[in-house]
Protein backbone atom coordinates (compact mmCIF):
# COMPACT_ATOMS: atom_id res chain seq x y z
CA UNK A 1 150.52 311.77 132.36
CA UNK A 2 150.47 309.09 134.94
CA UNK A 3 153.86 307.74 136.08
CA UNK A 4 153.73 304.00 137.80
CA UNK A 5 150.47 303.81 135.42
CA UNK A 6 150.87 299.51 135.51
CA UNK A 7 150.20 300.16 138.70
CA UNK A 8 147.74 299.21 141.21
CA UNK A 9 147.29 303.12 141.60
CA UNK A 10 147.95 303.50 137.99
CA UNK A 11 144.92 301.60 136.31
CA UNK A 12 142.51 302.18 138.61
CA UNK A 13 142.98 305.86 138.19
CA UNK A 14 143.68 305.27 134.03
CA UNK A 15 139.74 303.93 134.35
CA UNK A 16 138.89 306.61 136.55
CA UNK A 17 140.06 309.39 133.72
CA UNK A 18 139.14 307.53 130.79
CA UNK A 19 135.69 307.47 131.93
CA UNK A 20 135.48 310.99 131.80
CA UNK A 21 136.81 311.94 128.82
CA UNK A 22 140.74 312.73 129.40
CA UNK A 23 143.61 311.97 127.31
CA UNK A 24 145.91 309.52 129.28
CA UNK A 25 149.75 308.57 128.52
CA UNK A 26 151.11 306.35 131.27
CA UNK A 27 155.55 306.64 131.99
CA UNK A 28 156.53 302.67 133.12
CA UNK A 29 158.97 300.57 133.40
CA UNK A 30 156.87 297.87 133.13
CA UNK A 31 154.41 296.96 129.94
CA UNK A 32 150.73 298.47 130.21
CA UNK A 33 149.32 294.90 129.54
CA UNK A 34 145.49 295.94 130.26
CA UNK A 35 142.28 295.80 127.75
CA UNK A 36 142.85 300.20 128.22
CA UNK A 37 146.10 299.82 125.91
CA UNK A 38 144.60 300.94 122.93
CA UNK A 39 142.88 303.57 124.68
CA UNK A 40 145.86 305.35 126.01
CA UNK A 41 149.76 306.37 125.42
CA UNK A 42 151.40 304.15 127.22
CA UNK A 43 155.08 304.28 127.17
CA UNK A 44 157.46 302.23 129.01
CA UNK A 45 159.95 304.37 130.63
CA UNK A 46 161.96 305.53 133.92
CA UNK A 47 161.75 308.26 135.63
CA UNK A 48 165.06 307.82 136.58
CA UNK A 49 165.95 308.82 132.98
CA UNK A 50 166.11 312.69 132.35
CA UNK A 51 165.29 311.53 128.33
CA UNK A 52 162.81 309.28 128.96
CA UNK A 53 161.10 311.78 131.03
CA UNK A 54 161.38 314.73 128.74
CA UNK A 55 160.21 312.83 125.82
CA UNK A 56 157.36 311.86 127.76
CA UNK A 57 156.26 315.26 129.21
CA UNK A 58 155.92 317.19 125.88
CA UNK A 59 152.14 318.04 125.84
CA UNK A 60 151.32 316.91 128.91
CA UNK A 61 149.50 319.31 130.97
CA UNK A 62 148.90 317.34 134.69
CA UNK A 63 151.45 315.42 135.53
CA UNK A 64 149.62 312.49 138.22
CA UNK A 65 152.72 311.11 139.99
CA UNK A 66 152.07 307.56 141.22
CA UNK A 67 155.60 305.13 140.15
CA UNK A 68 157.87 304.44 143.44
CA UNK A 69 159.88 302.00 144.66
CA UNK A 70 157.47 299.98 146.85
CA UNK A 71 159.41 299.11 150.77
CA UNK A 72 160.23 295.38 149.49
CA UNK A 73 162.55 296.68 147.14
CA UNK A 74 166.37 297.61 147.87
CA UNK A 75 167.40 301.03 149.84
CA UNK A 76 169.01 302.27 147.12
CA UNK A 77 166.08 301.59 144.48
CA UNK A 78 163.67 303.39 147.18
CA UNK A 79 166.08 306.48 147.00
CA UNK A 80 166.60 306.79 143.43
CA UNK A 81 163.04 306.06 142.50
CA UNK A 82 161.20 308.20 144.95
CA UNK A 83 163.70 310.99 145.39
CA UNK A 84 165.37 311.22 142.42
CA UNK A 85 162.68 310.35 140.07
CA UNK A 86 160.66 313.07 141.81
CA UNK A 87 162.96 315.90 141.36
CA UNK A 88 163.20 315.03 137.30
CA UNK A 89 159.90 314.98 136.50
CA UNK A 90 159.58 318.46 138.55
CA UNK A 91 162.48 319.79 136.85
CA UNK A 92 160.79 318.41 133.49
CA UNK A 93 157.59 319.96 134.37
CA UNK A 94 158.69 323.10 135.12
CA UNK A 95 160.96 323.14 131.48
CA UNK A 96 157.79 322.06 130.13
CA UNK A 97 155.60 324.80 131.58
CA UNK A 98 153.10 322.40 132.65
CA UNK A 99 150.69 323.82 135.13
CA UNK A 100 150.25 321.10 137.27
CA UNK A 101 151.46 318.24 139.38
CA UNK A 102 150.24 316.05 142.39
CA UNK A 103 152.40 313.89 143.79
CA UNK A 104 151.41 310.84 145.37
CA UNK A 105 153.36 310.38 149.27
CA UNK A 106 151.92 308.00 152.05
CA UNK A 107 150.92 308.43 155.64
CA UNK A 108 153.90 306.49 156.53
CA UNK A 109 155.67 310.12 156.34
CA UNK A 110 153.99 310.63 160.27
CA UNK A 111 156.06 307.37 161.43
CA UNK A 112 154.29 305.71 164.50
CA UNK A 113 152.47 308.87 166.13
CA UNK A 114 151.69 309.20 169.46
CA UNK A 115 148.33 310.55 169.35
CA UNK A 116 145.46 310.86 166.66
CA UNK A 117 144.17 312.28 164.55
CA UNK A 118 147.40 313.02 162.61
CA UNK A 119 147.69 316.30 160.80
CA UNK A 120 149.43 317.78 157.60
CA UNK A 121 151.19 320.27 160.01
CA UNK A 122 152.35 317.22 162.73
CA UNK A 123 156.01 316.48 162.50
CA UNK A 124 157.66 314.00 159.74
CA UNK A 125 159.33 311.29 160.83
CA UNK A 126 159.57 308.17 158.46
CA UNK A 127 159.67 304.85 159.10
CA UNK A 128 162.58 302.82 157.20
CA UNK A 129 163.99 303.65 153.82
CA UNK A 130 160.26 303.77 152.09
CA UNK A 131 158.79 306.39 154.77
CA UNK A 132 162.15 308.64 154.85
CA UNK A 133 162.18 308.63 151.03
CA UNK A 134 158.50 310.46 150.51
CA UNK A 135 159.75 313.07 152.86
CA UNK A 136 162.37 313.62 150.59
CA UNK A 137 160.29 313.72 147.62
CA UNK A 138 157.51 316.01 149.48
CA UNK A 139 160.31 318.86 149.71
CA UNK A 140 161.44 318.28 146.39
CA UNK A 141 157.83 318.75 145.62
CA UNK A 142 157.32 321.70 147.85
CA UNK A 143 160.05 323.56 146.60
CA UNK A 144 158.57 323.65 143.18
CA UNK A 145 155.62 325.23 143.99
CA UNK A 146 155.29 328.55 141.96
CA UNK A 147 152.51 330.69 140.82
CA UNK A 148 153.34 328.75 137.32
CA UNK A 149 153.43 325.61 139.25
CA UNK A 150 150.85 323.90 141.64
CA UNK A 151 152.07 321.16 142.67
CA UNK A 152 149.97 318.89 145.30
CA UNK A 153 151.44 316.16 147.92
CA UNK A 154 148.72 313.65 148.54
CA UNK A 155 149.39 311.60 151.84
CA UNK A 156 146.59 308.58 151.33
CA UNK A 157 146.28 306.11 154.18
CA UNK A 158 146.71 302.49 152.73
CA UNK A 159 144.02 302.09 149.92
CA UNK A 160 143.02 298.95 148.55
CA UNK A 161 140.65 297.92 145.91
CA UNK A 162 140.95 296.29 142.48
CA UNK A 163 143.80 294.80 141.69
CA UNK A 164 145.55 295.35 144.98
CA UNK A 165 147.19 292.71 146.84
CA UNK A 166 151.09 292.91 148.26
CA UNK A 167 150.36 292.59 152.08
CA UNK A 168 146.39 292.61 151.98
CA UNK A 169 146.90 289.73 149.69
CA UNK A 170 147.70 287.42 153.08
CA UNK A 171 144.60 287.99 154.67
CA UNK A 172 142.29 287.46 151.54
CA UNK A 173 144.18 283.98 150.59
CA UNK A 174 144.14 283.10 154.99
CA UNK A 175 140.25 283.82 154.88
CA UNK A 176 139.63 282.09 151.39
CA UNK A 177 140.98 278.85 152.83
CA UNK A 178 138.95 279.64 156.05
CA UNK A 179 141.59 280.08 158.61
CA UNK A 180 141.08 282.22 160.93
CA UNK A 181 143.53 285.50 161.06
CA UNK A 182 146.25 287.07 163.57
CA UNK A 183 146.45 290.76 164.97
CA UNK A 184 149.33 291.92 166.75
CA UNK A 185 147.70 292.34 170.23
CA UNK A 186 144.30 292.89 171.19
CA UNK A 187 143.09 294.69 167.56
CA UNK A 188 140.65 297.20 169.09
CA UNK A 189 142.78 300.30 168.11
CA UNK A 190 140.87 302.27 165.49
CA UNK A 191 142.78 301.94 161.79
CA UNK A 192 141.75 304.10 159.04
CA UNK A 193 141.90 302.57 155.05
CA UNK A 194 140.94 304.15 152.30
CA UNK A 195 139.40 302.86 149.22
CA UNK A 196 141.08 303.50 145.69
CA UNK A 197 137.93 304.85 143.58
CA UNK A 198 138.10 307.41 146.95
CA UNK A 199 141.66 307.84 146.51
CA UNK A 200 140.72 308.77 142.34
CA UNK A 201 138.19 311.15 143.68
CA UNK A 202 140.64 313.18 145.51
CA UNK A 203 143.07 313.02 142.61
CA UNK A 204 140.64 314.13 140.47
CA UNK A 205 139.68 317.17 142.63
CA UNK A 206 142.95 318.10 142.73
CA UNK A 207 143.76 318.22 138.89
CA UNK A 208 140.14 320.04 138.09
CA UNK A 209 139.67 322.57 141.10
CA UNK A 210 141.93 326.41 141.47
CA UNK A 211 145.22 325.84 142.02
CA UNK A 212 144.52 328.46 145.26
CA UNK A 213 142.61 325.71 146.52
CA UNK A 214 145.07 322.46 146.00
CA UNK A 215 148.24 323.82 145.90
CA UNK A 216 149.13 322.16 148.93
CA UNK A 217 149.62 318.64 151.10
CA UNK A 218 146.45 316.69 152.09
CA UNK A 219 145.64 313.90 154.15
CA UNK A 220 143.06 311.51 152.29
CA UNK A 221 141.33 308.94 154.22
CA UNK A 222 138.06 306.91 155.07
CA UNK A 223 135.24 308.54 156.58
CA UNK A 224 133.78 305.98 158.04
CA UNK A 225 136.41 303.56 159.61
CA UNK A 226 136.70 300.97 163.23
CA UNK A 227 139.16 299.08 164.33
CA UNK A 228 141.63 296.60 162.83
CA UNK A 229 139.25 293.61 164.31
CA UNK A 230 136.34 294.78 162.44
CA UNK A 231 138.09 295.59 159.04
CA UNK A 232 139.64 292.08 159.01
CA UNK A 233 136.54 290.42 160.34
CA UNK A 234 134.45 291.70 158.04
CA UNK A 235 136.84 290.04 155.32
CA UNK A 236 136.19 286.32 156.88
CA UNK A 237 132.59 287.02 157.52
CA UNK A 238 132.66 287.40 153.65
CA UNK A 239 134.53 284.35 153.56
CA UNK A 240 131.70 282.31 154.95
CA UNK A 241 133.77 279.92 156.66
CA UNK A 242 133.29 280.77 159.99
CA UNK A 243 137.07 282.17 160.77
CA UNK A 244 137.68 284.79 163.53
CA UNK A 245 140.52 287.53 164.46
CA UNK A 246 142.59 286.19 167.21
CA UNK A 247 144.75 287.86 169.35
CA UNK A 248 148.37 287.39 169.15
CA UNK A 249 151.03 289.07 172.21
CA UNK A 250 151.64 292.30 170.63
CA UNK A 251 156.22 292.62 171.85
CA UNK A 252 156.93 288.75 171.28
CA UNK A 253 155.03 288.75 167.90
CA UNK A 254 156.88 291.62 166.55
CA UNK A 255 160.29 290.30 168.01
CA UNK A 256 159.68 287.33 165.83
CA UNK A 257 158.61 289.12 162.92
CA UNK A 258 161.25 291.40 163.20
CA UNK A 259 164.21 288.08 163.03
CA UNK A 260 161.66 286.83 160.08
CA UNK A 261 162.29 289.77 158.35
CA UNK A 262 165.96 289.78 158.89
CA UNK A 263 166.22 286.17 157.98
CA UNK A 264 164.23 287.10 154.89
CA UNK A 265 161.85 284.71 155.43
CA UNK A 266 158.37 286.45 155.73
CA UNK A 267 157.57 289.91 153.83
CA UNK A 268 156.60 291.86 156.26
CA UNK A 269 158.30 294.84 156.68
CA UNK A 270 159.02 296.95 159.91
CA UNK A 271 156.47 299.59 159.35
CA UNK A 272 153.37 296.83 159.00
CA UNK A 273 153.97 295.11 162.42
CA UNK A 274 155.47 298.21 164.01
CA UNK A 275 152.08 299.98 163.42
CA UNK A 276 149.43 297.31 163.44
CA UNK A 277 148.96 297.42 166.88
CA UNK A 278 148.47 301.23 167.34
CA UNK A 279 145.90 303.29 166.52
CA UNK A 280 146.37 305.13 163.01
CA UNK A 281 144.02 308.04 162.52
CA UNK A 282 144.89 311.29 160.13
CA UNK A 283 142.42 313.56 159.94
CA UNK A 284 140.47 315.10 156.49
CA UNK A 285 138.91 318.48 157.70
CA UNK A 286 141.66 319.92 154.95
CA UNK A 287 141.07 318.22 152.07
CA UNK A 288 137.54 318.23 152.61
CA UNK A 289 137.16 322.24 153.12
CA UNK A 290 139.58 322.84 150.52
CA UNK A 291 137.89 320.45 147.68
CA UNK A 292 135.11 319.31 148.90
CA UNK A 293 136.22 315.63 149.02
CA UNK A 294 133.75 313.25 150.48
CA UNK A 295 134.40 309.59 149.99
CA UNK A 296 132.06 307.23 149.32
CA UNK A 297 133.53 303.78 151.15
CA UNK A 298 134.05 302.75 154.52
CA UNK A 299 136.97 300.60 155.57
CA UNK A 300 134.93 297.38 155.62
CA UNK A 301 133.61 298.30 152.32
CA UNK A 302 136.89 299.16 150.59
CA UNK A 303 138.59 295.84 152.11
CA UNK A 304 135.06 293.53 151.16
CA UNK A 305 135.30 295.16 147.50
CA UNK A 306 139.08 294.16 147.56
CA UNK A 307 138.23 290.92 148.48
CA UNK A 308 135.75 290.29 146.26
CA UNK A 309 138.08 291.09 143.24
CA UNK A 310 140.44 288.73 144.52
CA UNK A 311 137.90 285.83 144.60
CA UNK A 312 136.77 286.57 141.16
CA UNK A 313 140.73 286.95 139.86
CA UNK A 314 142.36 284.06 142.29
CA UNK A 315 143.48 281.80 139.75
CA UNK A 316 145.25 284.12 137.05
CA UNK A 317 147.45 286.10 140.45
CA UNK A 318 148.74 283.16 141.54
CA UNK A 319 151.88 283.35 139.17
CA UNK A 320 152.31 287.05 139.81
CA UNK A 321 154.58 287.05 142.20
CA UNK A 322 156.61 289.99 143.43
CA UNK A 323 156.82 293.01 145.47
CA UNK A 324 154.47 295.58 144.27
CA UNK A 325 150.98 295.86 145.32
CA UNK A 326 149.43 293.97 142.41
CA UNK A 327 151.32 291.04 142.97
CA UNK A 328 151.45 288.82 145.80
CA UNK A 329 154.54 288.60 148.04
CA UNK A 330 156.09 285.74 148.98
CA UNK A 331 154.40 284.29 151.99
CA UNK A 332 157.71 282.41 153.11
CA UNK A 333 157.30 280.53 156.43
CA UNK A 334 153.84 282.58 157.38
CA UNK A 335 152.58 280.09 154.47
CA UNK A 336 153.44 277.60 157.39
CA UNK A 337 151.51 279.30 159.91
CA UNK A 338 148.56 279.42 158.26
CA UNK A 339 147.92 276.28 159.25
CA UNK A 340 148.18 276.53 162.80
CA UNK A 341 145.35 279.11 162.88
């Protein structure tokens, strides 16, 4: 079972299992409208509901848990999502006697670190109701873990891919129209991505290999990775238009973005320009002794491939608006600013 399976985590990992043979039922609130429908058990669902939940574990025996409230959404629909939704479908598992779990958290766990790269063992300290959250969840998660129960706490560094757009979504549409694109300061600090077939992989791993070897929290990241002024430069050169990363002052950019955000007029949130400008490294040596994980795309692949997708899919997103990562977000007045780069 794969919660949050309408999802931009949530199909590309239903295509991921279907192609190798598993039976998949995705828990949603929202409709599984993909051409995979009649492939799958999709059932619409919360797993804020202990029925809905139950009904939906019988059987099951992995439980892939992707659904959360995304950081556009409310405080309280972050906290009852993430950390209560987490603790029913471990409490469900566990009635269930299914075997095991993985739980999908984020790098955003490590806050803004001071150094790199960031381990599993460095200290937790979450950025904003989204980040604080999926530390909540990851001990709901860790204290379920029983001899009956593996249970493993993914930490993926922001993936993209197919169908993924929320933030990323900005840059794609800027370097479509061939404008050029702003970093908070100079962009030469080293940023680490991750594509989503990579992101599969490790899932996969995870659900297939001894519970000896996975019962446990991973960092899961690009191999191959440079700074932010590559990544996004490699997304105009795509373009073709000729557009360039400029430099923007890192402190007055983020002042402003910061009064955007509290004037709810742009969508970025605190964690995106509060990190931009630093570097954001976590190191793999775990997951890849432990499973063997190796992935396959570098950062400028992953965000290229992204791109890509969006060219060939432009027209039918535009009328997806909203504040998960398969929709785009409001641009508010940054829609504005495009034009002055």
């Amino acid at each position: 079972m794969i919660t949050g399976g309408s999802g931009f985590l949530g199909i590309n990992l239903t295509r991921s299992l279907l192609s190798r043979g598993y039976a998949i039922r995705t828990l949603d609130i929202e409709p599984f409208n993909f051409p995979e429908q009649s492939q799958i058990d999709a059932r619409l669902g919360d797993v804020r509901s202990v029925q809905q939940v139950d009904s939906a574990m019988c059987d099951v025996c992995v439980v892939v848990h992707c659904a959360a409230a995304l950081p556009l959404a409310s405080p309280a629909e972050i906290a009852s999502t993430t950390i209560d939704g987490t603790h029913i479908l471990l409490e469900a598992a566990k009635r269930h006697g299914v075997p095991r779990f993985v739980f999908i958290s984020t790098t955003a766990v490590y806050g803004i670190p001071n150094h790199y790269p960031v381990f599993e063992t460095d200290p937790l300290q979450g950025v904003g109701p989204y980040g604080c959250a999926k530390i909540r969840a990851e001990q709901w998660c860790i204290s379920y873990r029983s001899p009956s129960l593996s249970v493993t706490v993914l930490r993926p560094k922001s993936f993209v891919g197919a169908e993924r757009l929320g933030a990323f979504e900005l840059l794609f549409d800027w370097a479509f129209d061939g404008r050029n694109f702003p970093v908070l300061g100079t962009g030469d600090n080293l940023y680490q991505l991750l594509d989503v077939e990579d992101l599969c992989e490790a899932i996969l791993l995870c659900i297939t290999l001894h519970s000896d070897r996975v019962s446990t929290t991973f960092n899961v990241g690009a191999k191959q990775f440079g700074t932010l002024r590559q990544s996004f430069q490699a997304v105009l050169d795509r373009a073709g238009h000729g557009g360039r990363v400029v430099s923007l002052p890192q402190r007055p950019a983020q002042w402003l973005l910061c009064l955007l955000e509290l004037m709810r007029l742009s969508p970025l949130y605190r964690w995106i320009y509060a990190s931009a400008s630093h570097t954001s490294v976590v190191s793999t040596r775990l997951i890849e002794a432990n499973t063997g994980f190796s992935p396959r795309y570098s950062n400028v692949q992953a965000l290229v491939r992204n791109y890509d997708w969006y060219v060939a899919h432009r027209k039918e997103i535009q009328s997806r608006l909203g504040i998960t990562h398969r929709a785009p977000w409001r641009h508010g007045v940054l829609a504005l600013a495009k034009y002055l780069f």
